[in-house]
N, C-alpha and C. Protein backbone atom coordinates (compact mmCIF):
# COMPACT_ATOMS: atom_id res chain seq x y z
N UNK A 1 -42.42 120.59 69.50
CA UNK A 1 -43.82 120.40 69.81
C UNK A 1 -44.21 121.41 70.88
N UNK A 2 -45.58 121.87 70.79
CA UNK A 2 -45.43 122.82 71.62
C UNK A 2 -46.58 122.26 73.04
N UNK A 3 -46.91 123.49 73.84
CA UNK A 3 -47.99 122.21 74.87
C UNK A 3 -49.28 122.55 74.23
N UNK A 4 -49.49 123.30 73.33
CA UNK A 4 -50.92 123.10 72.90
C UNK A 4 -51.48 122.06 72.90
N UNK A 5 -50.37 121.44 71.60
CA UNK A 5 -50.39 120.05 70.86
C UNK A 5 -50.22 119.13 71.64
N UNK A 6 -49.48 119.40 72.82
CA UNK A 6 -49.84 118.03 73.83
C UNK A 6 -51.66 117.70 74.46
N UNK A 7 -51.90 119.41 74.93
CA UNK A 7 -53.07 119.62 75.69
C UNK A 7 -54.34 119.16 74.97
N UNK A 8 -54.51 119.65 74.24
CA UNK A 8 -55.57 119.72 73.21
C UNK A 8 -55.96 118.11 72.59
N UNK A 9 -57.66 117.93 72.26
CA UNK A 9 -58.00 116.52 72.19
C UNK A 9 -57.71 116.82 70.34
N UNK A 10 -57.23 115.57 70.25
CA UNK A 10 -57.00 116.15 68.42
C UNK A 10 -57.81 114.77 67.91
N UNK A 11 -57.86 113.67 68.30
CA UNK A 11 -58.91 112.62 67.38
C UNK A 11 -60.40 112.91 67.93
N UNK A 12 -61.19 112.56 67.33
CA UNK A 12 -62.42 112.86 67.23
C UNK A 12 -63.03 112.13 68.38
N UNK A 13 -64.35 111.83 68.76
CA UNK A 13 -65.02 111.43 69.73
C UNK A 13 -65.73 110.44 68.55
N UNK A 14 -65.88 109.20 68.26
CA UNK A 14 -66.39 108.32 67.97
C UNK A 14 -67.89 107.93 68.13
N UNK A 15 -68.67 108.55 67.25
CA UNK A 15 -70.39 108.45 67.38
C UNK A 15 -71.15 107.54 66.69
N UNK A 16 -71.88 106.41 67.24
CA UNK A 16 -72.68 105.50 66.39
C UNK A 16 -71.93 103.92 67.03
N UNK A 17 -72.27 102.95 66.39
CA UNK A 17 -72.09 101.39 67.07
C UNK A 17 -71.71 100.41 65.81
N UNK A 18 -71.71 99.60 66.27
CA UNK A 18 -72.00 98.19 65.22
C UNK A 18 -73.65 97.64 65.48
N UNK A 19 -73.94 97.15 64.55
CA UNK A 19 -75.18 96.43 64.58
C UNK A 19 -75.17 94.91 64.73
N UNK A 20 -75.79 94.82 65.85
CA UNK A 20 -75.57 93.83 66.57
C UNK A 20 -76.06 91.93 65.78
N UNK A 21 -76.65 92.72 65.01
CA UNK A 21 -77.33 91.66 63.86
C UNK A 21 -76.60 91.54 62.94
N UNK A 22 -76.47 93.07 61.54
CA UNK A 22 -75.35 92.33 60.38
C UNK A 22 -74.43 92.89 60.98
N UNK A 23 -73.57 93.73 62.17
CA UNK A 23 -72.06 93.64 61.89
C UNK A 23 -71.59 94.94 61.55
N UNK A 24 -72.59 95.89 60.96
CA UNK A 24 -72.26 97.01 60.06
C UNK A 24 -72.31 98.51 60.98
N UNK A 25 -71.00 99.33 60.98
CA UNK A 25 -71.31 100.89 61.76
C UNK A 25 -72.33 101.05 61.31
N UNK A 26 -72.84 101.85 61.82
CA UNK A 26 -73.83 102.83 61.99
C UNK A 26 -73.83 104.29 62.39
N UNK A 27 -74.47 105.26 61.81
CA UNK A 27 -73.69 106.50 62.80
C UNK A 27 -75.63 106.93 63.46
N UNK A 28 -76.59 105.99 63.13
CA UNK A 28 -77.77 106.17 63.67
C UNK A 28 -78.05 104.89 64.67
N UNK A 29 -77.26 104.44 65.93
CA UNK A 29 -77.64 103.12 66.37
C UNK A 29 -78.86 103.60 67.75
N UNK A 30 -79.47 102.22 67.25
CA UNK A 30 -80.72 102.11 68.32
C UNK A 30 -80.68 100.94 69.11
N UNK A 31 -81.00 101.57 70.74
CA UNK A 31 -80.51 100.49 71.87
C UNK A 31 -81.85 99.73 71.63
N UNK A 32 -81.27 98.07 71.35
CA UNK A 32 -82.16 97.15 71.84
C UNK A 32 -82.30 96.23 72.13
N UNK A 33 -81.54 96.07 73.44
CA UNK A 33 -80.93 95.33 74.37
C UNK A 33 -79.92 95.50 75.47
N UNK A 34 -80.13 94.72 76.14
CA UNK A 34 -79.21 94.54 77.42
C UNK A 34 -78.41 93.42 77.83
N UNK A 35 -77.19 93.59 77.68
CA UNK A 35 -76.84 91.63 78.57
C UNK A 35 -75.92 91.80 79.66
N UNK A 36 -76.47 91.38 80.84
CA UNK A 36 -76.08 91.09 81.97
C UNK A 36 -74.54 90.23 82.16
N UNK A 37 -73.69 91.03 82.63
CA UNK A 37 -72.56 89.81 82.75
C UNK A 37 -72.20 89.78 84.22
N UNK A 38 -71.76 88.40 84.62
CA UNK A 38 -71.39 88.20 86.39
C UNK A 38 -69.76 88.96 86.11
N UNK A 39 -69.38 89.11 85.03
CA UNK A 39 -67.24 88.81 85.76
C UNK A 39 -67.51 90.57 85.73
N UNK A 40 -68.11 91.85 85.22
CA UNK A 40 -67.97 93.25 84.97
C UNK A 40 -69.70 93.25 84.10
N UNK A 41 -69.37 94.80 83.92
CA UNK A 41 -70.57 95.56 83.89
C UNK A 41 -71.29 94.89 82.28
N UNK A 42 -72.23 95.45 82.35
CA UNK A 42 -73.28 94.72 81.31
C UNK A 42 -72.66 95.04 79.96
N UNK A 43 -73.49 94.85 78.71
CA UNK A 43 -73.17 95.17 77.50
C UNK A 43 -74.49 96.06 76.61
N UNK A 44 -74.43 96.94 76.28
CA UNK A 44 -75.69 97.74 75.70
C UNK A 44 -75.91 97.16 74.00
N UNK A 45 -76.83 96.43 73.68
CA UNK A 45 -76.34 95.54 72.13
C UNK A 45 -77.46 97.11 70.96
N UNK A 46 -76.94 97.52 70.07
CA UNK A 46 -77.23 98.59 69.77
C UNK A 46 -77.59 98.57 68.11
N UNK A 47 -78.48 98.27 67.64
CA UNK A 47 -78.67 98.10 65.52
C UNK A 47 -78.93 98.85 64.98
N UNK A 48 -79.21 98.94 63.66
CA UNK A 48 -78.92 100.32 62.89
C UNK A 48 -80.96 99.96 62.73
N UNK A 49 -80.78 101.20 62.40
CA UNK A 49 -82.47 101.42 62.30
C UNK A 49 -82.94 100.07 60.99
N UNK A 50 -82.30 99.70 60.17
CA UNK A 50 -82.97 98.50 59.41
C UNK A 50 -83.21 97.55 60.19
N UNK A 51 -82.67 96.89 61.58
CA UNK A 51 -82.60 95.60 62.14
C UNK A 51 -82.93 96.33 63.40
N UNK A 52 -83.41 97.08 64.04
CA UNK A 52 -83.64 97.55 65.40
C UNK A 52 -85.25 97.30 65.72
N UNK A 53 -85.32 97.09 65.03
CA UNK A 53 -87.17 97.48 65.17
C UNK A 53 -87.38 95.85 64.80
N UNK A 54 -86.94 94.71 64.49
CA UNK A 54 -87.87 93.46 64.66
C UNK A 54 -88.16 93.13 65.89
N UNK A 55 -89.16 91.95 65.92
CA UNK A 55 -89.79 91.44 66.82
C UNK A 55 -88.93 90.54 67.76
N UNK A 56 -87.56 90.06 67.32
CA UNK A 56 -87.12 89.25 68.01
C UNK A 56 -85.41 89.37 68.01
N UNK A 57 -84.45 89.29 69.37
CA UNK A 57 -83.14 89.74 68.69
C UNK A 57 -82.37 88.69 68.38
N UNK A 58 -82.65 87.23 68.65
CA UNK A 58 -81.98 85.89 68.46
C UNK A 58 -80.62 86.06 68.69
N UNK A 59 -79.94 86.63 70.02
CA UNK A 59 -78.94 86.91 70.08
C UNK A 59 -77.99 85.60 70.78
C-alpha cells in the first residue's frame, strides 16, 4: 500500500437527507424544521421537495 492510498479521501462526501415525513433519500432535501434537544445540539428535520412545502409538519 502506498501513502497516497492512505492520504487521499477515497469515499465520497454524502449529499442530500431522508425525508422526514415518508422516510425516503433525497439528493434535493429542503430544511423545514428545527428540534431543540436539552442532552446535545439540535436536529435539522429536512424533506424532499414533494413533502417540504405543506402547511403543517405533524412531527
Amino acid at each position: 500500500m502506498t501513502r497516497e492510498a492512505l492520504t487521499t479521501e477515497s469515499t465520497p462526501v454524502a449529499s442530500g437527507a431522508l425525508c422526514f415525513r415518508c422516510g425516503q433519500w433525497t439528493d434535493t432535501p429542503e430544511e423545514v424544521g428545527y428540534v431543540e434537544r436539552m442532552s446535545g445540539p439540535g436536529v435539522v428535520l429536512y424533506g424532499c421537495p414533494g413533502h417540504a412545502g405543506g402547511p403543517e409538519l405533524d412531527t
